[in-house]
PDB file of N, CA and C in Angstrom:
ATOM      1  N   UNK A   1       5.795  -2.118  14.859  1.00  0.00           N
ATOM      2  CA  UNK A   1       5.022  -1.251  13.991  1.00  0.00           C
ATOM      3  C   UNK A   1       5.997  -0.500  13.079  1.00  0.00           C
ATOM      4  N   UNK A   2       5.509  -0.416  11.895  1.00  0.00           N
ATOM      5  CA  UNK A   2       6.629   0.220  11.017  1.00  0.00           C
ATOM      6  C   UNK A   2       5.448   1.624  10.139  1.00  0.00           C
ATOM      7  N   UNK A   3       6.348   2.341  10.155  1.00  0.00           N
ATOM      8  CA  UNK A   3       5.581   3.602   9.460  1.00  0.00           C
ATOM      9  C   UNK A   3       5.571   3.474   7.859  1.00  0.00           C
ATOM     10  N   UNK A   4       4.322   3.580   7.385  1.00  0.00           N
ATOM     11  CA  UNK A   4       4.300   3.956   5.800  1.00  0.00           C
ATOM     12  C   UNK A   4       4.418   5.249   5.196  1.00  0.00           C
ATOM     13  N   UNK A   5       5.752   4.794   4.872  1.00  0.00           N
ATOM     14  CA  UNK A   5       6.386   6.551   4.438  1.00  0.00           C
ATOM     15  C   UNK A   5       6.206   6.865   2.899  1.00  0.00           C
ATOM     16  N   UNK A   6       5.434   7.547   2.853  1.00  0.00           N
ATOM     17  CA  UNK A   6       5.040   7.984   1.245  1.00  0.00           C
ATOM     18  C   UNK A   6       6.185   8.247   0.224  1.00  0.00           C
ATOM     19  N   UNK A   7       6.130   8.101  -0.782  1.00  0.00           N
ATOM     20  CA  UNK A   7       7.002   8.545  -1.631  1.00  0.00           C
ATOM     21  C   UNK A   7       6.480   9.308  -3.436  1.00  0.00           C
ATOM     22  N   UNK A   8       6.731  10.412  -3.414  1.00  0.00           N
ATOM     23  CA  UNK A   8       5.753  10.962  -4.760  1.00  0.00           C
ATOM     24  C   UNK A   8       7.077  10.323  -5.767  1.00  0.00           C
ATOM     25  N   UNK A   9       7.917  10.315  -5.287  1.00  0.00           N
ATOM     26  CA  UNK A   9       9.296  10.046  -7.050  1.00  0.00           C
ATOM     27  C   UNK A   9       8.790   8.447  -6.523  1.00  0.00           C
ATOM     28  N   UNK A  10       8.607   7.732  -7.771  1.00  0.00           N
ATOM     29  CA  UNK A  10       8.492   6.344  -8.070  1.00  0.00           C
ATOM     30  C   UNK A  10      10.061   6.245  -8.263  1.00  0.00           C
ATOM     31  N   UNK A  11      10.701   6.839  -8.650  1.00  0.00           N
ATOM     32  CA  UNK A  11      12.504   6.002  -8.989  1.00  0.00           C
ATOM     33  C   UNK A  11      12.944   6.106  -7.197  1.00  0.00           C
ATOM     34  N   UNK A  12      12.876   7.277  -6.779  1.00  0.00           N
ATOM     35  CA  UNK A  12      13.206   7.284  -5.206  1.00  0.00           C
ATOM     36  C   UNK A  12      12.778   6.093  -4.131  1.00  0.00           C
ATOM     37  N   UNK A  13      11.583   5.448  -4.706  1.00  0.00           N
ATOM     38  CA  UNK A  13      10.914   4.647  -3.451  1.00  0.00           C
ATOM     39  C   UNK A  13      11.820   3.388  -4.339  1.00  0.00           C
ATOM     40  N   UNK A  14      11.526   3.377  -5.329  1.00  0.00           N
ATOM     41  CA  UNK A  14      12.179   2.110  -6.084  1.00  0.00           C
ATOM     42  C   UNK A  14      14.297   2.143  -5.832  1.00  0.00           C
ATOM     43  N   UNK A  15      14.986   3.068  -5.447  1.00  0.00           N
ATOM     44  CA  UNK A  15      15.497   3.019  -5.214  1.00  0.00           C
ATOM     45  C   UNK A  15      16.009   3.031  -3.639  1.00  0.00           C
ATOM     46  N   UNK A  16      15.212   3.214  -2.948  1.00  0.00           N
ATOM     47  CA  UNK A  16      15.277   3.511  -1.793  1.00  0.00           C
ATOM     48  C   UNK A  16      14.872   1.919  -1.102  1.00  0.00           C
ATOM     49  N   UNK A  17      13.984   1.420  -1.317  1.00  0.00           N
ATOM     50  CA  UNK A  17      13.499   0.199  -1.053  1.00  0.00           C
ATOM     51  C   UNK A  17      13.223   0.017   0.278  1.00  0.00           C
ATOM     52  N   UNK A  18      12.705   1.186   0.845  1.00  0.00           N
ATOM     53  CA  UNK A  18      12.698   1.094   2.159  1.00  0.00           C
ATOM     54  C   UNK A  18      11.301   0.279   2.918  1.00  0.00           C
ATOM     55  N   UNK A  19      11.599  -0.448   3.777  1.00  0.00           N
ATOM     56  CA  UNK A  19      10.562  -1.075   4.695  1.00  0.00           C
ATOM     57  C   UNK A  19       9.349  -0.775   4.615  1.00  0.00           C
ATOM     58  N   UNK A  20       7.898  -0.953   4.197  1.00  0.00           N
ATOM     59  CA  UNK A  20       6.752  -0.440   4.283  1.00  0.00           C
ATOM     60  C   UNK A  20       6.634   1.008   4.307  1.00  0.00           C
ATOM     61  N   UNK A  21       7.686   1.535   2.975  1.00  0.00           N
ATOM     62  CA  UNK A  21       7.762   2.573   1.999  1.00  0.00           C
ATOM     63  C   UNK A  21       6.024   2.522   1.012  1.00  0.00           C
ATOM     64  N   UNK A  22       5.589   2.909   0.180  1.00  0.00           N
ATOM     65  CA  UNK A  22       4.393   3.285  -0.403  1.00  0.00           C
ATOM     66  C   UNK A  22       4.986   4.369  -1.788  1.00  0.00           C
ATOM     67  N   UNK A  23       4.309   4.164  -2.555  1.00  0.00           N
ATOM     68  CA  UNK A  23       4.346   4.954  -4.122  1.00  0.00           C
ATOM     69  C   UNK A  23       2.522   4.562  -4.306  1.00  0.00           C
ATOM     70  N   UNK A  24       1.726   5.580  -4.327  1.00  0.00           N
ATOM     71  CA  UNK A  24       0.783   5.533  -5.216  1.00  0.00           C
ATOM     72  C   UNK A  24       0.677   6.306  -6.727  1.00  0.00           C
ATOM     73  N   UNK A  25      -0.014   5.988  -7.718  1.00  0.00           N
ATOM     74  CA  UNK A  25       0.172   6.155  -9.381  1.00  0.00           C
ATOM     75  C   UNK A  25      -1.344   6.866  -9.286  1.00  0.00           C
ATOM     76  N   UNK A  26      -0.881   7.825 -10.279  1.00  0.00           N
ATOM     77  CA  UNK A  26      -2.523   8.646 -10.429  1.00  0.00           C
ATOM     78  C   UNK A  26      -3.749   7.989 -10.527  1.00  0.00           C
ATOM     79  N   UNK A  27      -4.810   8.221 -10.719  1.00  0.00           N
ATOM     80  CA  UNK A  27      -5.848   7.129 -10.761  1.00  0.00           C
ATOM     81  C   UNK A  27      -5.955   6.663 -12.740  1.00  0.00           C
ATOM     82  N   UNK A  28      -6.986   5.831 -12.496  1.00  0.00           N
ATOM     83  CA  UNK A  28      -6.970   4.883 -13.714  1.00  0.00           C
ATOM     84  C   UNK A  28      -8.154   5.609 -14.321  1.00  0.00           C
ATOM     85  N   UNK A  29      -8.771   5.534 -15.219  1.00  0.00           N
ATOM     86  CA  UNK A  29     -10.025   5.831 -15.994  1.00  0.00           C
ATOM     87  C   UNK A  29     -11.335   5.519 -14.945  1.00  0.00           C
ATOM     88  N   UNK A  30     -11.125   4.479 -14.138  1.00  0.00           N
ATOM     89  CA  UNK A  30     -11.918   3.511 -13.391  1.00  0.00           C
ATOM     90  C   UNK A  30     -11.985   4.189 -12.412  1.00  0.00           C
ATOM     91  N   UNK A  31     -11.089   4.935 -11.915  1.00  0.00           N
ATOM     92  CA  UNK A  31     -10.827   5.460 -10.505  1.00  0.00           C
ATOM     93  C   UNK A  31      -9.734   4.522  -9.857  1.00  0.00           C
ATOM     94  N   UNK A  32      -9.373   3.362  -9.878  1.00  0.00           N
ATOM     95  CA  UNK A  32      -8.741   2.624  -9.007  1.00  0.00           C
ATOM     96  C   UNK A  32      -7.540   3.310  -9.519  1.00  0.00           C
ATOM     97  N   UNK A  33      -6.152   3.165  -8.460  1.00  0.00           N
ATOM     98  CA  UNK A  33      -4.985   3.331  -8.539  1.00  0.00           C
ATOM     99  C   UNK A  33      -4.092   2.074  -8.150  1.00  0.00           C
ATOM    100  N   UNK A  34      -2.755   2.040  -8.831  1.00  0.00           N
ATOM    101  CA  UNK A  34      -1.921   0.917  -8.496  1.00  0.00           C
ATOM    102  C   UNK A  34      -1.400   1.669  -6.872  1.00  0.00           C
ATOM    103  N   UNK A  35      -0.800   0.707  -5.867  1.00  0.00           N
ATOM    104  CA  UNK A  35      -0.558   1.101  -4.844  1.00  0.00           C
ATOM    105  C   UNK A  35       0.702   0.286  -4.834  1.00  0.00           C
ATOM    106  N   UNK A  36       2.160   0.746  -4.511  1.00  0.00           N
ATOM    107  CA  UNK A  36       3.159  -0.494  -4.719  1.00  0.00           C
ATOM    108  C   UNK A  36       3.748   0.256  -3.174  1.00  0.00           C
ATOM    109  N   UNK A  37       3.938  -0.712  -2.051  1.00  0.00           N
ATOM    110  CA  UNK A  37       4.970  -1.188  -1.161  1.00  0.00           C
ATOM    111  C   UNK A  37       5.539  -1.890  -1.031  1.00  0.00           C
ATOM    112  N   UNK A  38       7.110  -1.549  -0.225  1.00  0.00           N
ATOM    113  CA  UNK A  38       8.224  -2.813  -0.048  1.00  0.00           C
ATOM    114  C   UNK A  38       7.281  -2.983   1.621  1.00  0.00           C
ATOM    115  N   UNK A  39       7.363  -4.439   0.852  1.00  0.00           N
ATOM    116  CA  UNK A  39       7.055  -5.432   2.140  1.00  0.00           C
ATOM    117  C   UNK A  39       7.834  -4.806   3.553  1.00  0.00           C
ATOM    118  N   UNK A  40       6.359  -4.613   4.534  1.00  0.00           N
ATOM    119  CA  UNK A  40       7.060  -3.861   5.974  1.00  0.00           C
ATOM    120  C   UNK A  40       7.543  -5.209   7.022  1.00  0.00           C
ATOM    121  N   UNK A  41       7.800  -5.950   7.063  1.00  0.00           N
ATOM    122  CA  UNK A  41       9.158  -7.218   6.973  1.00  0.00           C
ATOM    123  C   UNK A  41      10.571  -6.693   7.146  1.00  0.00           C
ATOM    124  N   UNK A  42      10.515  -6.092   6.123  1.00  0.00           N
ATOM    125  CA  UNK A  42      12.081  -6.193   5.454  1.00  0.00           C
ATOM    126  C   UNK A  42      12.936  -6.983   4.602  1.00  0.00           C
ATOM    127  N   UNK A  43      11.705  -8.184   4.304  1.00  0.00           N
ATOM    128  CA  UNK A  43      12.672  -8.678   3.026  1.00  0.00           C
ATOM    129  C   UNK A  43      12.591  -8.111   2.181  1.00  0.00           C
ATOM    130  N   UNK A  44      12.764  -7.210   1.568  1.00  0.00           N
ATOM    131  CA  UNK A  44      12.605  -6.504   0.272  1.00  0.00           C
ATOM    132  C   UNK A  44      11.755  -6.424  -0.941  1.00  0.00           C
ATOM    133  N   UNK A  45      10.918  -6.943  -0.507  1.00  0.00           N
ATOM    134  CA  UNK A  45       9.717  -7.472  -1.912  1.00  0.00           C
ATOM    135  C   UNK A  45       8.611  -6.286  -1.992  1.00  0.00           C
ATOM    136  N   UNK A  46       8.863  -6.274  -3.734  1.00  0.00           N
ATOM    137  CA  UNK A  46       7.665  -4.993  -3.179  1.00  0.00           C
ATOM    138  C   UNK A  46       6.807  -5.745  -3.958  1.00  0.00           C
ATOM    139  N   UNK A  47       5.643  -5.187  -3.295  1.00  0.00           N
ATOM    140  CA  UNK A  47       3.926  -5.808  -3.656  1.00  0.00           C
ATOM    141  C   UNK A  47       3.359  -4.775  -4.253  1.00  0.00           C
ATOM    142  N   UNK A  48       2.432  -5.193  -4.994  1.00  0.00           N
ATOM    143  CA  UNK A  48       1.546  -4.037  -5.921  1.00  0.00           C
ATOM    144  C   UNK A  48      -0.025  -4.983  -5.378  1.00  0.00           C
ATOM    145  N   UNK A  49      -0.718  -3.314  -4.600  1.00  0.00           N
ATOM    146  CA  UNK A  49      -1.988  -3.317  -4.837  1.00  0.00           C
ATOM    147  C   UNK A  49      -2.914  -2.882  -6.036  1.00  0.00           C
ATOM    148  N   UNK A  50      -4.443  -3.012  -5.925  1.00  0.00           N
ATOM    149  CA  UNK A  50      -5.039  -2.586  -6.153  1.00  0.00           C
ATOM    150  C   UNK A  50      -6.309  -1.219  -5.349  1.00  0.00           C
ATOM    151  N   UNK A  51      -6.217  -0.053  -5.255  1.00  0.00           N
ATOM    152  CA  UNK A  51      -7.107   0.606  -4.486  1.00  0.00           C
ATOM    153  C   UNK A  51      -8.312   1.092  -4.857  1.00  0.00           C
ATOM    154  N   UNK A  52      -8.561   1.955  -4.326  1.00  0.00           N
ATOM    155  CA  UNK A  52      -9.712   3.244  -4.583  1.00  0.00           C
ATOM    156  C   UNK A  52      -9.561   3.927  -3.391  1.00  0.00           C
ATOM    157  N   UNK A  53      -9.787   5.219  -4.015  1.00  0.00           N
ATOM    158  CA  UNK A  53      -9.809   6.568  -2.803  1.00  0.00           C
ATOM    159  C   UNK A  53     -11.495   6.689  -2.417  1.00  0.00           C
ATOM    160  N   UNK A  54     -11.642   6.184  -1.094  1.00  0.00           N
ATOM    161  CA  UNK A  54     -12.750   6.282  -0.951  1.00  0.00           C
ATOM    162  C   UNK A  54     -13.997   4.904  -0.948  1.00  0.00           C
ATOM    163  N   UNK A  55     -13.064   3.953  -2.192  1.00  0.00           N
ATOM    164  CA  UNK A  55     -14.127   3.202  -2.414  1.00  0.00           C
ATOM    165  C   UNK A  55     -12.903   1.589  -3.296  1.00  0.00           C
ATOM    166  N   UNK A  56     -13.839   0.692  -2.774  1.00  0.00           N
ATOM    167  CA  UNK A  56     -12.773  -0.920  -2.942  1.00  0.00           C
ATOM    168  C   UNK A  56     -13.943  -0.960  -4.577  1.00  0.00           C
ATOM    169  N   UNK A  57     -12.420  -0.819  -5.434  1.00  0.00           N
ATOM    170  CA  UNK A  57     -12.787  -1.658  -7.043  1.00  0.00           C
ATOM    171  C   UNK A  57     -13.237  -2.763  -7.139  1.00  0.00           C
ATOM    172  N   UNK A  58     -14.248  -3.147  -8.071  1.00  0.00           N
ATOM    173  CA  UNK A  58     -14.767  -3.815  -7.985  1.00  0.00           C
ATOM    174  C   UNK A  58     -14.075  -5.327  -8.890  1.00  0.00           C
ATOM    175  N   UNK A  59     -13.254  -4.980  -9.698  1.00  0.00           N
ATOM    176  CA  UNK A  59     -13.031  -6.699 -10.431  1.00  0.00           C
ATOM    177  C   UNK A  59     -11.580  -6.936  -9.548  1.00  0.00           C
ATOM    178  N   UNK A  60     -11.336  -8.466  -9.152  1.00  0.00           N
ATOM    179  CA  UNK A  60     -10.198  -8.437  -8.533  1.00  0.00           C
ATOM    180  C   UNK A  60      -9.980  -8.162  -7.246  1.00  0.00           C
ATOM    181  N   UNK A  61      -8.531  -8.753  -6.667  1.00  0.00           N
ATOM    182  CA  UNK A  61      -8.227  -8.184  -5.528  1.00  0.00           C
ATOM    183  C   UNK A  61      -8.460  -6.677  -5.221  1.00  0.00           C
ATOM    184  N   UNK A  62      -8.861  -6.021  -4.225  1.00  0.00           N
ATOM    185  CA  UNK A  62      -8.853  -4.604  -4.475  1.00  0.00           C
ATOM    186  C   UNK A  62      -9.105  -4.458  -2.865  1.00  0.00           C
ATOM    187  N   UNK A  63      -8.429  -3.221  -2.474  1.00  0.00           N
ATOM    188  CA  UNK A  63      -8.741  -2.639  -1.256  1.00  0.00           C
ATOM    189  C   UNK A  63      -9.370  -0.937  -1.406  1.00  0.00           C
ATOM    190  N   UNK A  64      -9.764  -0.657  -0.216  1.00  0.00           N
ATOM    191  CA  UNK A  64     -10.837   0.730  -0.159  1.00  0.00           C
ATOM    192  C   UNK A  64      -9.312   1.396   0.873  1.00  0.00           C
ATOM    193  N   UNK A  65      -8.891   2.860  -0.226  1.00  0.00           N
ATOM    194  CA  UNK A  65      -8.212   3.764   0.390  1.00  0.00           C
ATOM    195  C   UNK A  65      -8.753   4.982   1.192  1.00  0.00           C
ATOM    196  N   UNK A  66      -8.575   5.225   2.431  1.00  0.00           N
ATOM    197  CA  UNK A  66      -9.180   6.208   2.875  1.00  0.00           C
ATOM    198  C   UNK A  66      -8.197   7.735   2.183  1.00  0.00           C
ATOM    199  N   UNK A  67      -7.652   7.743   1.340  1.00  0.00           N
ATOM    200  CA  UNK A  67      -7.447   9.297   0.497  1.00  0.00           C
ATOM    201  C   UNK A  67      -5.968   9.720   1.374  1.00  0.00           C
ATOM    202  N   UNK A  68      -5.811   9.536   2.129  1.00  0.00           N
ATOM    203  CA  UNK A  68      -4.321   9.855   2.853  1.00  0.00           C
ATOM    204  C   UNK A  68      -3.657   9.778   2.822  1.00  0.00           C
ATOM    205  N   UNK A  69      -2.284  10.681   1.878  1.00  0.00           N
ATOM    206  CA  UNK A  69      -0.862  10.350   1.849  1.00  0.00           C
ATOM    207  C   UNK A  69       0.044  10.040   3.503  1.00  0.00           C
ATOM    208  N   UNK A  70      -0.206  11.305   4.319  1.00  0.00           N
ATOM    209  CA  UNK A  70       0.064  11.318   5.294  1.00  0.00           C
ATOM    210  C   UNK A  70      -0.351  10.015   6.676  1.00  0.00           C
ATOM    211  N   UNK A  71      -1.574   9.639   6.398  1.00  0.00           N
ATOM    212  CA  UNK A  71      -1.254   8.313   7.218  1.00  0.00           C
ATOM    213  C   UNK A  71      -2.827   7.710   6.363  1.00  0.00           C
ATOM    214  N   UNK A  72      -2.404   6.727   5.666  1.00  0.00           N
ATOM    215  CA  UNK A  72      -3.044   6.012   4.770  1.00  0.00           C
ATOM    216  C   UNK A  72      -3.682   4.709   5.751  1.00  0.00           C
ATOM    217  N   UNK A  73      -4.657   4.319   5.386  1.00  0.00           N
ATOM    218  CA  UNK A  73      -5.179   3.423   5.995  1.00  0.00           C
ATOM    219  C   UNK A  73      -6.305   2.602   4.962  1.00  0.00           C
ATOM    220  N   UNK A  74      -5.974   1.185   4.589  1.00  0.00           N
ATOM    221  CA  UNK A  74      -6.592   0.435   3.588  1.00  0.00           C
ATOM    222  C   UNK A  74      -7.412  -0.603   4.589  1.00  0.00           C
ATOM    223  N   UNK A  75      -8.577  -0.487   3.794  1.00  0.00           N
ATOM    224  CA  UNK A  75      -9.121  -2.096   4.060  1.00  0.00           C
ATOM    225  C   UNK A  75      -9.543  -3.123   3.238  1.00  0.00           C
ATOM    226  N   UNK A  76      -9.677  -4.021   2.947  1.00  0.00           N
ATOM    227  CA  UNK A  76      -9.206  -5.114   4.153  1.00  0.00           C
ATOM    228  C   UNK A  76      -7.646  -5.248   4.282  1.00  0.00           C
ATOM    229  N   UNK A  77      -7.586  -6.071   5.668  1.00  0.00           N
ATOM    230  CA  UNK A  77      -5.991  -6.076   5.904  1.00  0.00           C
ATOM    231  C   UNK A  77      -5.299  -7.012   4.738  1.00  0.00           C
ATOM    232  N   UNK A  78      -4.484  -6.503   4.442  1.00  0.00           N
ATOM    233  CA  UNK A  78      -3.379  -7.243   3.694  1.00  0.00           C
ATOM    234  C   UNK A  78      -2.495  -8.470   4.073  1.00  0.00           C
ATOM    235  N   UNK A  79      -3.032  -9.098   2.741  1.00  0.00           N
ATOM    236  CA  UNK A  79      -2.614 -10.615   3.504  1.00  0.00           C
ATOM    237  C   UNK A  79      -1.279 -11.394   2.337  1.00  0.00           C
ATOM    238  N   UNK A  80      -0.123 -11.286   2.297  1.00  0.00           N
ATOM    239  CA  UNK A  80       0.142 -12.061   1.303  1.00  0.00           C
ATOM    240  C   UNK A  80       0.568 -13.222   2.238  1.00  0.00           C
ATOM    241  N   UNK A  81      -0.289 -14.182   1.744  1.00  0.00           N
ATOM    242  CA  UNK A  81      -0.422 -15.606   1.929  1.00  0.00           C
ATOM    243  C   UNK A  81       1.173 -16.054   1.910  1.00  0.00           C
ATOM    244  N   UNK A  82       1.010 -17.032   3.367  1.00  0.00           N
ATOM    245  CA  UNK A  82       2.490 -17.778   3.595  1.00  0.00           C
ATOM    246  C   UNK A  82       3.132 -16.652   3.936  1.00  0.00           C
ATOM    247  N   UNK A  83       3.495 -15.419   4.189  1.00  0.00           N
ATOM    248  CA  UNK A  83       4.359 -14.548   4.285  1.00  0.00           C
ATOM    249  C   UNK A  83       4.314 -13.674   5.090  1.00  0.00           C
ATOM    250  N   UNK A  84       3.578 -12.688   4.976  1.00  0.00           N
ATOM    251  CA  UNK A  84       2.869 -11.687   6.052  1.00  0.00           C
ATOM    252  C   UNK A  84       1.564 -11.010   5.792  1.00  0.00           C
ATOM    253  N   UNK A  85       0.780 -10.598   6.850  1.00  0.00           N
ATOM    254  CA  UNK A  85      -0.582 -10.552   6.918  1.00  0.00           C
ATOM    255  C   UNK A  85      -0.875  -9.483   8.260  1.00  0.00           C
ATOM    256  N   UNK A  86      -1.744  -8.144   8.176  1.00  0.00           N
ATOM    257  CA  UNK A  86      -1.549  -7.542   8.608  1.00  0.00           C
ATOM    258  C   UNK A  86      -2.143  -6.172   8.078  1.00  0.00           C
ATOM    259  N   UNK A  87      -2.145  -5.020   9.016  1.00  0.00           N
ATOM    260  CA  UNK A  87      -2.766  -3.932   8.568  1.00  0.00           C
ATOM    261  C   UNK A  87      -2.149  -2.326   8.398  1.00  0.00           C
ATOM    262  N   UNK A  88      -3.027  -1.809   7.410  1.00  0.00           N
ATOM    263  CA  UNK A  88      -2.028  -0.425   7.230  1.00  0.00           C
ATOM    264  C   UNK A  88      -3.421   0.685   8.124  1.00  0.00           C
ATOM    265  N   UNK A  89      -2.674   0.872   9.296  1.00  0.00           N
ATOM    266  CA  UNK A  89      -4.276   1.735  10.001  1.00  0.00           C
ATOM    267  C   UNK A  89      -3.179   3.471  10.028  1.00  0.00           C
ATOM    268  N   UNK A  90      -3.903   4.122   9.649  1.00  0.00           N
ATOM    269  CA  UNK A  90      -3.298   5.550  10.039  1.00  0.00           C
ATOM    270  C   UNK A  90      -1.701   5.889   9.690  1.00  0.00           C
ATOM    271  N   UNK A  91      -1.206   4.941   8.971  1.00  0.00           N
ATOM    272  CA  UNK A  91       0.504   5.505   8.845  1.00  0.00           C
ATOM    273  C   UNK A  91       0.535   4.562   8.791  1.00  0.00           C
ATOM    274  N   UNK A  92       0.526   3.463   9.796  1.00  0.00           N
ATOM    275  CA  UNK A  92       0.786   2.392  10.552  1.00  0.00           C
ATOM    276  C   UNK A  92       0.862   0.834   9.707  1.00  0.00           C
ATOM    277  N   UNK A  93       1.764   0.193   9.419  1.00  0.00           N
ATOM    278  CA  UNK A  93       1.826  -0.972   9.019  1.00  0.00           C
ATOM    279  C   UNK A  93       1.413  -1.832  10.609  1.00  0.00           C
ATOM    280  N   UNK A  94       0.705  -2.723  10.971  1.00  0.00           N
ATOM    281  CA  UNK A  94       0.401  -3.545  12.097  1.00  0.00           C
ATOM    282  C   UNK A  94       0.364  -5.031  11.666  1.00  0.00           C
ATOM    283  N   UNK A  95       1.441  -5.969  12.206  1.00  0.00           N
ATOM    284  CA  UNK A  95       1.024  -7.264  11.808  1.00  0.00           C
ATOM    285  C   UNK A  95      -0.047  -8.026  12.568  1.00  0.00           C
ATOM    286  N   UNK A  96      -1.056  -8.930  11.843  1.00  0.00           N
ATOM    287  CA  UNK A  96      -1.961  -9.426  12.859  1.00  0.00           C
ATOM    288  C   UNK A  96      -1.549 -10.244  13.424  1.00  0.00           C
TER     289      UNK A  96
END
């Protein structure tokens, strides 16, 4: 289990590149926000979601954010295909 450690400086998480690290971006006109983590793996790849606080956007991939910097929890689980697949429950990165 690896912890999703928030980060408000986007250059800090981007420099930091740490393990199932997290940067969320203010919201959009739409409400959705970009959501970018380094892959909790450890190969270094960072992935960019799509969210909503509260509620899954509707065009596109998109997951429903429950509003929590402190222990964030998205659904549905996150899957990047061929690679890793798995869930962010309460803080918590969990692979399935």
């Amino acid at each position: 289990m690896i912890r999703a450690t928030h980060y408000r400086d986007r250059n800090a998480f981007l420099g930091d590149r740490t393990p199932g690290s997290v940067w969320i971006a203010d919201p959009n006109p739409d409400g959705s926000q970009v959501w970018l983590h380094f892959c909790p793996c450890g190969c270094g790849a960072k992935v960019r979601l799509r969210i909503g606080n509260g509620f899954k956007p509707k065009h596109g991939p998109s997951w429903c954010w429950n509003g929590s910097i402190a222990a964030p929890t998205l659904d549905p689980s996150v899957n990047w295909e061929g690679h890793w697949h798995g869930w962010i429950r309460d803080g918590d990165w969990r692979a399935c």
